[in-house]
N, C-alpha and C. Protein backbone atom coordinates (compact mmCIF):
# COMPACT_ATOMS: atom_id res chain seq x y z
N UNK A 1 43.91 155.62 129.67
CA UNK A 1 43.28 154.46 130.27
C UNK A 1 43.88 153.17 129.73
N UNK A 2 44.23 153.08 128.44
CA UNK A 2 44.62 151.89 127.86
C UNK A 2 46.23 151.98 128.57
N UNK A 3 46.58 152.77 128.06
CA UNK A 3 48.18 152.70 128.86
C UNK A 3 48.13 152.21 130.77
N UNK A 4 47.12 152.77 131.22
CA UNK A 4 47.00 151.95 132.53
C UNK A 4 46.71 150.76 132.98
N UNK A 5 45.33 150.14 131.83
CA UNK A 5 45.55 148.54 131.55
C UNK A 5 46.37 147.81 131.24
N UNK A 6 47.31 148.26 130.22
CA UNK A 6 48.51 147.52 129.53
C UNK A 6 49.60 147.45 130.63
N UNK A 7 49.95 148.74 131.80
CA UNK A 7 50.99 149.05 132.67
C UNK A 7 50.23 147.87 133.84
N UNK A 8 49.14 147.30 134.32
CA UNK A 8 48.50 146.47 135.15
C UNK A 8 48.58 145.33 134.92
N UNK A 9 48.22 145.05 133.57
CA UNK A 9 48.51 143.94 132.86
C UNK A 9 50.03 143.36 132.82
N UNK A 10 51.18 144.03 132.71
CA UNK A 10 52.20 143.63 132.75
C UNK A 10 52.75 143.39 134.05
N UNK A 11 52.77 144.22 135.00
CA UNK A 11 52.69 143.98 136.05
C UNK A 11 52.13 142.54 136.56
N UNK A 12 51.10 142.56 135.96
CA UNK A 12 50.34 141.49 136.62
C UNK A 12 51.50 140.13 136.11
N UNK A 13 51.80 140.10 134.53
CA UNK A 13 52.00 138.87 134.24
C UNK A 13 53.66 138.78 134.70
N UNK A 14 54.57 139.55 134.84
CA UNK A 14 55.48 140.15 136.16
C UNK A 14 55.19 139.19 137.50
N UNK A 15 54.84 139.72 137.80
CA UNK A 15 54.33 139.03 139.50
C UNK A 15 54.06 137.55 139.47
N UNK A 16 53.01 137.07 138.63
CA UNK A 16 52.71 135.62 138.27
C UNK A 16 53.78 134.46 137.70
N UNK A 17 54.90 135.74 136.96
CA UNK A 17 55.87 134.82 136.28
C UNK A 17 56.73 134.39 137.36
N UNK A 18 57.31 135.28 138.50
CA UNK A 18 57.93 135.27 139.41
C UNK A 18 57.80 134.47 140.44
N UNK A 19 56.52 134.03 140.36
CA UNK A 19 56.29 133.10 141.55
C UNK A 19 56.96 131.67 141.71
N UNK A 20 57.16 130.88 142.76
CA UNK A 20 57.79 129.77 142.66
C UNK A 20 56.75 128.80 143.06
N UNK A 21 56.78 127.70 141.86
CA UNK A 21 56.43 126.36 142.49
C UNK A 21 56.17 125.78 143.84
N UNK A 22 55.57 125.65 144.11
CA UNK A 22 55.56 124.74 145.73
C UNK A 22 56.73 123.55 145.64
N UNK A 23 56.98 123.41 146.72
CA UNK A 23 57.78 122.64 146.72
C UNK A 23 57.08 121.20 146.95
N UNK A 24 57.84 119.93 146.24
CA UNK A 24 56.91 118.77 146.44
C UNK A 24 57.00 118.06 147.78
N UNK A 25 55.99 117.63 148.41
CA UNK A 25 55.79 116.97 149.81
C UNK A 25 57.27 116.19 150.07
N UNK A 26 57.91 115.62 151.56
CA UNK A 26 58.82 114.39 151.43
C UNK A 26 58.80 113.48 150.93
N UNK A 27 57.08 113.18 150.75
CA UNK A 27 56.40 111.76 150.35
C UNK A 27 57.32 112.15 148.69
N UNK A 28 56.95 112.86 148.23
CA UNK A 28 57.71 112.80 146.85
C UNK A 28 58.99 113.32 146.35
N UNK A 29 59.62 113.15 147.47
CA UNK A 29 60.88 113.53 147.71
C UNK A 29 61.78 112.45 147.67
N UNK A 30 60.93 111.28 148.66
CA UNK A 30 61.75 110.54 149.15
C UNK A 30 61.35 109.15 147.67
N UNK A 31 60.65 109.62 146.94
CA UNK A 31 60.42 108.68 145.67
C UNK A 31 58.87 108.18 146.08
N UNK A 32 58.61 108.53 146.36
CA UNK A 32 56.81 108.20 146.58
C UNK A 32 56.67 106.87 147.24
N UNK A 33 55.96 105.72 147.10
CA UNK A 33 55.90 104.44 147.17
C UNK A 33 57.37 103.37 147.02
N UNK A 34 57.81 103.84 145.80
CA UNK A 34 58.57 103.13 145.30
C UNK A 34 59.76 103.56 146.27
N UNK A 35 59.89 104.55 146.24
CA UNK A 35 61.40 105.33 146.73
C UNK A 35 61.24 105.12 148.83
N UNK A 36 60.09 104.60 149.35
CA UNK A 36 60.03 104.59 150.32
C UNK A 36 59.78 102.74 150.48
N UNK A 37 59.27 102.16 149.85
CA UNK A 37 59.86 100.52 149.55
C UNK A 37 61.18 100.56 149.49
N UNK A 38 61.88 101.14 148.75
CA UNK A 38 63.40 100.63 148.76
C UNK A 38 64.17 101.23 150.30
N UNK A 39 63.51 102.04 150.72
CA UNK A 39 63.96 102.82 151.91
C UNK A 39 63.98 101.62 152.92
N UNK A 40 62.38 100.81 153.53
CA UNK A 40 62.08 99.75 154.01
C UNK A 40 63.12 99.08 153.79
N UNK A 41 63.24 98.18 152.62
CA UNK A 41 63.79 96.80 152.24
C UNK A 41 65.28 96.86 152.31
N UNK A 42 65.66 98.33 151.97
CA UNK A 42 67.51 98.24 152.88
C UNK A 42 67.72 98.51 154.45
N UNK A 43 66.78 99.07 154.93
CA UNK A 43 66.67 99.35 156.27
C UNK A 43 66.51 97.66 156.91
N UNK A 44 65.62 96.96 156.16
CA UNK A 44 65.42 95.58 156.85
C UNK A 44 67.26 94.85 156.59
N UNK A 45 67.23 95.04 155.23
CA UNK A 45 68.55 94.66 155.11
C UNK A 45 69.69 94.89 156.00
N UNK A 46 69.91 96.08 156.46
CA UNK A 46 71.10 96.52 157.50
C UNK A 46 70.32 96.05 158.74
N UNK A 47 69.17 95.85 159.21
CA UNK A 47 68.83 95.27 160.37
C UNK A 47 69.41 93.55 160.38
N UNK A 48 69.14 92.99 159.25
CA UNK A 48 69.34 91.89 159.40
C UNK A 48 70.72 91.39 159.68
N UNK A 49 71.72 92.34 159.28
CA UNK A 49 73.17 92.07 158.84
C UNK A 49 73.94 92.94 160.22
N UNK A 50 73.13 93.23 161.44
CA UNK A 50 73.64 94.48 162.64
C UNK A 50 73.60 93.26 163.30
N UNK A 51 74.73 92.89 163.90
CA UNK A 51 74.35 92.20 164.87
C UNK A 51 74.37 92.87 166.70
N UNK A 52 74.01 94.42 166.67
CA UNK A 52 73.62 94.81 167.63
C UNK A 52 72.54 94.88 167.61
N UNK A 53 71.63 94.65 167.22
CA UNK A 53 70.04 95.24 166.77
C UNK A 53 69.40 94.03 166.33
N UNK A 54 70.04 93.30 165.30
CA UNK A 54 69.01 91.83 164.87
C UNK A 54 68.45 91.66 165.92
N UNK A 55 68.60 91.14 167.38
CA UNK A 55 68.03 89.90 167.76
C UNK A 55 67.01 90.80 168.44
N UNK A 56 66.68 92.33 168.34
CA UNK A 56 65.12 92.47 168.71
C UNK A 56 63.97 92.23 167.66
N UNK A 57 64.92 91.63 166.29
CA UNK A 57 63.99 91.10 165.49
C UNK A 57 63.51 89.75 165.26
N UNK A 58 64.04 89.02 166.52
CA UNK A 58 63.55 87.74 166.23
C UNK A 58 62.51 87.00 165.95
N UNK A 59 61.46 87.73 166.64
CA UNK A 59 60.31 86.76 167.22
C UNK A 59 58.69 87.89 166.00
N UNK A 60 59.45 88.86 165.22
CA UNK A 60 59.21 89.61 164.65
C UNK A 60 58.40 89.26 163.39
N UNK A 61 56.94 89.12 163.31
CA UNK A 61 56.69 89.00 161.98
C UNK A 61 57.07 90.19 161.32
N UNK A 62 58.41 89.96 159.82
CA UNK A 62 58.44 90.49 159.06
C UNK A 62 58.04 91.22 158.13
N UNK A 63 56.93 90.45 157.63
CA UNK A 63 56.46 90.84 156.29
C UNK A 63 55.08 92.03 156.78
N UNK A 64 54.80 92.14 158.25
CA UNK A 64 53.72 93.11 158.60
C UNK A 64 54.77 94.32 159.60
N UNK A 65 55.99 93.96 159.57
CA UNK A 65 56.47 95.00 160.38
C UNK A 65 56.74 95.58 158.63
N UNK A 66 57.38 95.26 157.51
CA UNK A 66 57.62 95.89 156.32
C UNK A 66 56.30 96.37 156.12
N UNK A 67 55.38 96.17 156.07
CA UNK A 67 54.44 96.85 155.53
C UNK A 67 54.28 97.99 156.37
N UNK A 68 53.96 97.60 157.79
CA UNK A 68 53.45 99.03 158.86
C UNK A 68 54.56 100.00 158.32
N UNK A 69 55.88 99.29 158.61
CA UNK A 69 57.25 100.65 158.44
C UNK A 69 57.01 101.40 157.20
N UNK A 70 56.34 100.64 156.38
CA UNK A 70 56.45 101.71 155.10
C UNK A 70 54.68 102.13 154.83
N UNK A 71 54.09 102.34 155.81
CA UNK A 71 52.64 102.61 155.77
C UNK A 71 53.34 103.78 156.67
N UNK A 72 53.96 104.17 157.29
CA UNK A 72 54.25 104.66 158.62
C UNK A 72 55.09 106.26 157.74
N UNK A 73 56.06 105.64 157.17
CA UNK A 73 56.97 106.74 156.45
C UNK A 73 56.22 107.30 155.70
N UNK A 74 55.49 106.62 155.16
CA UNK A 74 54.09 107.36 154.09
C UNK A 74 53.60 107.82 154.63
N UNK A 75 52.97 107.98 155.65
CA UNK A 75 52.41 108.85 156.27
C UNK A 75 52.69 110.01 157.11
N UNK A 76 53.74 109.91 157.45
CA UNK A 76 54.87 110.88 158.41
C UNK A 76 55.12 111.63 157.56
N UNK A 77 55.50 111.58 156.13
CA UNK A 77 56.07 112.19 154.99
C UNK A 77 55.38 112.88 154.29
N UNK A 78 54.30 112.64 154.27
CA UNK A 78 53.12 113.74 153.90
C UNK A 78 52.62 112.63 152.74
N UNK A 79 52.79 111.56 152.56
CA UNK A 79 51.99 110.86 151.69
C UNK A 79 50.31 110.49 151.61
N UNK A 80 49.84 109.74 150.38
CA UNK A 80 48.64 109.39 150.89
C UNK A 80 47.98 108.58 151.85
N UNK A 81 49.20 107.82 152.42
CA UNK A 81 48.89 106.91 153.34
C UNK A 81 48.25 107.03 154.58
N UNK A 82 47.57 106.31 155.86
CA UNK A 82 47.46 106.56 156.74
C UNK A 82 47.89 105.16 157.65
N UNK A 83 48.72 105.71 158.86
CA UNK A 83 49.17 104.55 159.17
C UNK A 83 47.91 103.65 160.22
N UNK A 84 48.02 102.68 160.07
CA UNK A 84 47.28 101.82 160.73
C UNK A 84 47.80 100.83 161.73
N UNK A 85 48.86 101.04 162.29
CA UNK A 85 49.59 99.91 162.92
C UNK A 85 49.62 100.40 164.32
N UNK A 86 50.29 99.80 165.37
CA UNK A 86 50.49 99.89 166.67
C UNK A 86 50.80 101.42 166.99
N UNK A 87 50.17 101.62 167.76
CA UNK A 87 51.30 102.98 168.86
C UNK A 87 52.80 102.35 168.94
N UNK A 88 54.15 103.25 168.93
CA UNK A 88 55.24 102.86 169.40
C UNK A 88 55.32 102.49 170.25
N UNK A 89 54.40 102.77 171.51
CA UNK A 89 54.78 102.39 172.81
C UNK A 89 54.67 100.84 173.44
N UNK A 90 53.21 100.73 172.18
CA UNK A 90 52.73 99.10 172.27
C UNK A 90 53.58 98.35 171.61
N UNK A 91 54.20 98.77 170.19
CA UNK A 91 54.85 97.47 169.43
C UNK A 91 56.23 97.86 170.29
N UNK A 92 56.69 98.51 170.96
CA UNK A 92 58.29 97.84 171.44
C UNK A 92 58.00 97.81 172.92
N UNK A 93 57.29 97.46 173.50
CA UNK A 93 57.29 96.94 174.95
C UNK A 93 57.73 95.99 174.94
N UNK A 94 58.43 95.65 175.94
CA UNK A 94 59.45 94.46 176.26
C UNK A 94 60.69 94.65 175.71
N UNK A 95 61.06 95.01 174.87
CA UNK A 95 62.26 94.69 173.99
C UNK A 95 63.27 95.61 174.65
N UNK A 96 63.21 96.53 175.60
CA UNK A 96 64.22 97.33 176.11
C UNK A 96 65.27 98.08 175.29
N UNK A 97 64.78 98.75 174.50
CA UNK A 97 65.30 99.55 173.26
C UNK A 97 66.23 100.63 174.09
N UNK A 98 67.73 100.48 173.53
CA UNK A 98 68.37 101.28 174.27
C UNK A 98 68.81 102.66 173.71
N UNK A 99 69.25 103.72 173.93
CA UNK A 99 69.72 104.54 173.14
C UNK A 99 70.86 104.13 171.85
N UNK A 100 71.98 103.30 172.35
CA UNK A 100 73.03 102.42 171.32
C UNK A 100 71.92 101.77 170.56
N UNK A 101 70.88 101.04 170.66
CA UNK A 101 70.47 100.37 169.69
C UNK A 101 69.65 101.20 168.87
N UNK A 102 68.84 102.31 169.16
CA UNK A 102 68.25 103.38 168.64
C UNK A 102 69.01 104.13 167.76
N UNK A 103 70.14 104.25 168.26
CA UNK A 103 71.65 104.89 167.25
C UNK A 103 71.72 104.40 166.32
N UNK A 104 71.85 102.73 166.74
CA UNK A 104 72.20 101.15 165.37
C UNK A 104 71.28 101.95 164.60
N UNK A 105 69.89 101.93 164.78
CA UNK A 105 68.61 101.69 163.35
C UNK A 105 68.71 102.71 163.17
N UNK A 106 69.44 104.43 163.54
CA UNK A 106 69.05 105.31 162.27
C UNK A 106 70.72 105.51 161.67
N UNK A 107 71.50 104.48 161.92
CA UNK A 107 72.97 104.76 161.15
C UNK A 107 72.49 104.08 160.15
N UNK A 108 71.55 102.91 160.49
CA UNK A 108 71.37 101.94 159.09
C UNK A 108 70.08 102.55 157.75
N UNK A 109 69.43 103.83 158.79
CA UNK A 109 68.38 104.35 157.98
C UNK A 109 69.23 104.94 157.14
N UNK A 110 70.37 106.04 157.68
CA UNK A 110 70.98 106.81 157.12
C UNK A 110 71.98 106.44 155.63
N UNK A 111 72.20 104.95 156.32
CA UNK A 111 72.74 104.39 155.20
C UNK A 111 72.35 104.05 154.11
N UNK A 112 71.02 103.56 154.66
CA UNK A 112 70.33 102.92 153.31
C UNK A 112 69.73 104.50 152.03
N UNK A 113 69.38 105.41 153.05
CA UNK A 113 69.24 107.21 152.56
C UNK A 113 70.39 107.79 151.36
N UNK A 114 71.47 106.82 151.90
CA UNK A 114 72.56 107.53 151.49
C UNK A 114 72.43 106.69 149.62
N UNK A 115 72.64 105.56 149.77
CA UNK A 115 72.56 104.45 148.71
C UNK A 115 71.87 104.86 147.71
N UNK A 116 70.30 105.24 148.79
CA UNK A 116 69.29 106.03 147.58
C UNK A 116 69.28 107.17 146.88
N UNK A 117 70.70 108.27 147.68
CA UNK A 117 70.42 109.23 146.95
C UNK A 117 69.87 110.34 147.12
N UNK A 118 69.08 109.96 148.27
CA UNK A 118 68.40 111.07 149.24
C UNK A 118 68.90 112.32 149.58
N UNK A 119 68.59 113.60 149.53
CA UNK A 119 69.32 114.31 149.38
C UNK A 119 69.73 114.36 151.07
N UNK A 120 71.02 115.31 151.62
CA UNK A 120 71.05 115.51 153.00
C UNK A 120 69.71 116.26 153.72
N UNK A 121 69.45 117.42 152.83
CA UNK A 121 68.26 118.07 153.88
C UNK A 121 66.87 117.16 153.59
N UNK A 122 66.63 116.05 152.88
CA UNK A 122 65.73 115.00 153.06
C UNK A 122 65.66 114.14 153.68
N UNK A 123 67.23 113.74 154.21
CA UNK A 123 67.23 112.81 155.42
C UNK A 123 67.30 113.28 156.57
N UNK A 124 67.49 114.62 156.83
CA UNK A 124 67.46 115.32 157.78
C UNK A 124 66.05 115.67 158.28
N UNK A 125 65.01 115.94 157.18
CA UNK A 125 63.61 115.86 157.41
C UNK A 125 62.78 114.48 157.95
N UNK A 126 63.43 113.76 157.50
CA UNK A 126 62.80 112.25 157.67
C UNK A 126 63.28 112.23 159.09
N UNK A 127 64.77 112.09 159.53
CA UNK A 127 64.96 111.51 160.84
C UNK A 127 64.36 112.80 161.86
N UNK A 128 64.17 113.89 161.46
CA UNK A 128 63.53 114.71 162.13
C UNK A 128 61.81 114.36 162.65
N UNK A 129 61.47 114.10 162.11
CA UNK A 129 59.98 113.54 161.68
C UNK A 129 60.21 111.86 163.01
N UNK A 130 61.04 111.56 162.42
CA UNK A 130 61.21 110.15 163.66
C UNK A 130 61.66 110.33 164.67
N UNK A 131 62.25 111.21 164.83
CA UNK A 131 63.40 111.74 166.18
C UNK A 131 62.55 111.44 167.86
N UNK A 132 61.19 112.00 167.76
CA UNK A 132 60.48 112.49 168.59
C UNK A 132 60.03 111.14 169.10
N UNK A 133 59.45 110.10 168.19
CA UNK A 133 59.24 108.76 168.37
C UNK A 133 60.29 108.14 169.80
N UNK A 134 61.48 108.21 169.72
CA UNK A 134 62.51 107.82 170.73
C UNK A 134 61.74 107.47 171.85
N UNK A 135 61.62 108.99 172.68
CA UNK A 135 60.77 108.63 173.91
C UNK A 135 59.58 107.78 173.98
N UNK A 136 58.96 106.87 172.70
CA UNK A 136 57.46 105.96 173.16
C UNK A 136 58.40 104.93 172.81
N UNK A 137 59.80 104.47 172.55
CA UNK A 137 60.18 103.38 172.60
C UNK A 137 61.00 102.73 173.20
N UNK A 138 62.08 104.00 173.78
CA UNK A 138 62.89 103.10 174.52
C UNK A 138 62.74 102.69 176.13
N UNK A 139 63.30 101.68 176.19
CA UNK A 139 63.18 101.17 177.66
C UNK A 139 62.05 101.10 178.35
N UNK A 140 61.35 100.11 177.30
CA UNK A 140 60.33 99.96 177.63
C UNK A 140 60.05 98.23 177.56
């Protein structure tokens, strides 16, 4: 009997040792808060510096499109956030978002991804996660 506890017992601590970690959410992938601020603030950066894409930012309050965008990734990403901002379909009406300009903002996401460090199958998750968005924005 003891030899069958001890043979269960090992087993057991066998099996338990073997197990793997969960893997951590995107939200903490992509650097949590911090790592998804810097994501924002170069993304605004290559918007500002595209001159195919700037001028649908003209008329654009900034400092609440930075916040929604990074309330938005937090939340898409599995963070604690919840987004609170427009439907896509409402904040880009009018602006006639084309596929080329849709291209512009995720070469500049990708770029700014790249800067950070992000791994490839993390930016691949992220623009996956946004991909679907397309259809509530363009050409509209």
């Amino acid at each position: 009997m003891v030899k069958t506890v001890t043979l269960v017992s090992l087993c057991l601590v066998l099996l338990l040792g073997c197990s793997t970690a969960p893997q951590p959410v995107l939200y903490q992938r992509l650097g949590a808060d911090e790592g998804i601020n810097a994501i924002v603030d170069g993304l605004l950066f290559e918007i500002e510096h595209d001159d195919r894409i700037v001028h649908h930012f003209a008329d654009t309050d900034i400092s609440r499109f930075r916040a929604m965008l990074a309330e938005q990734l937090c939340d898409l990403s599995g963070g604690p956030c919840q987004y609170s901002g427009s439907t896509m379909q409402e904040s880009h009406t009018g602006f006639n978002i084309s596929l080329a300009d849709y291209d512009a903002l995720v070469e500049g996401l990708i770029k700014v991804m790249q800067r950070q460090q992000v791994s490839i199958a993390d930016q691949n998750a992220l623009l996956a996660l946004l991909a679907p968005m397309y259809k509530d924005i363009s050409y509209r």
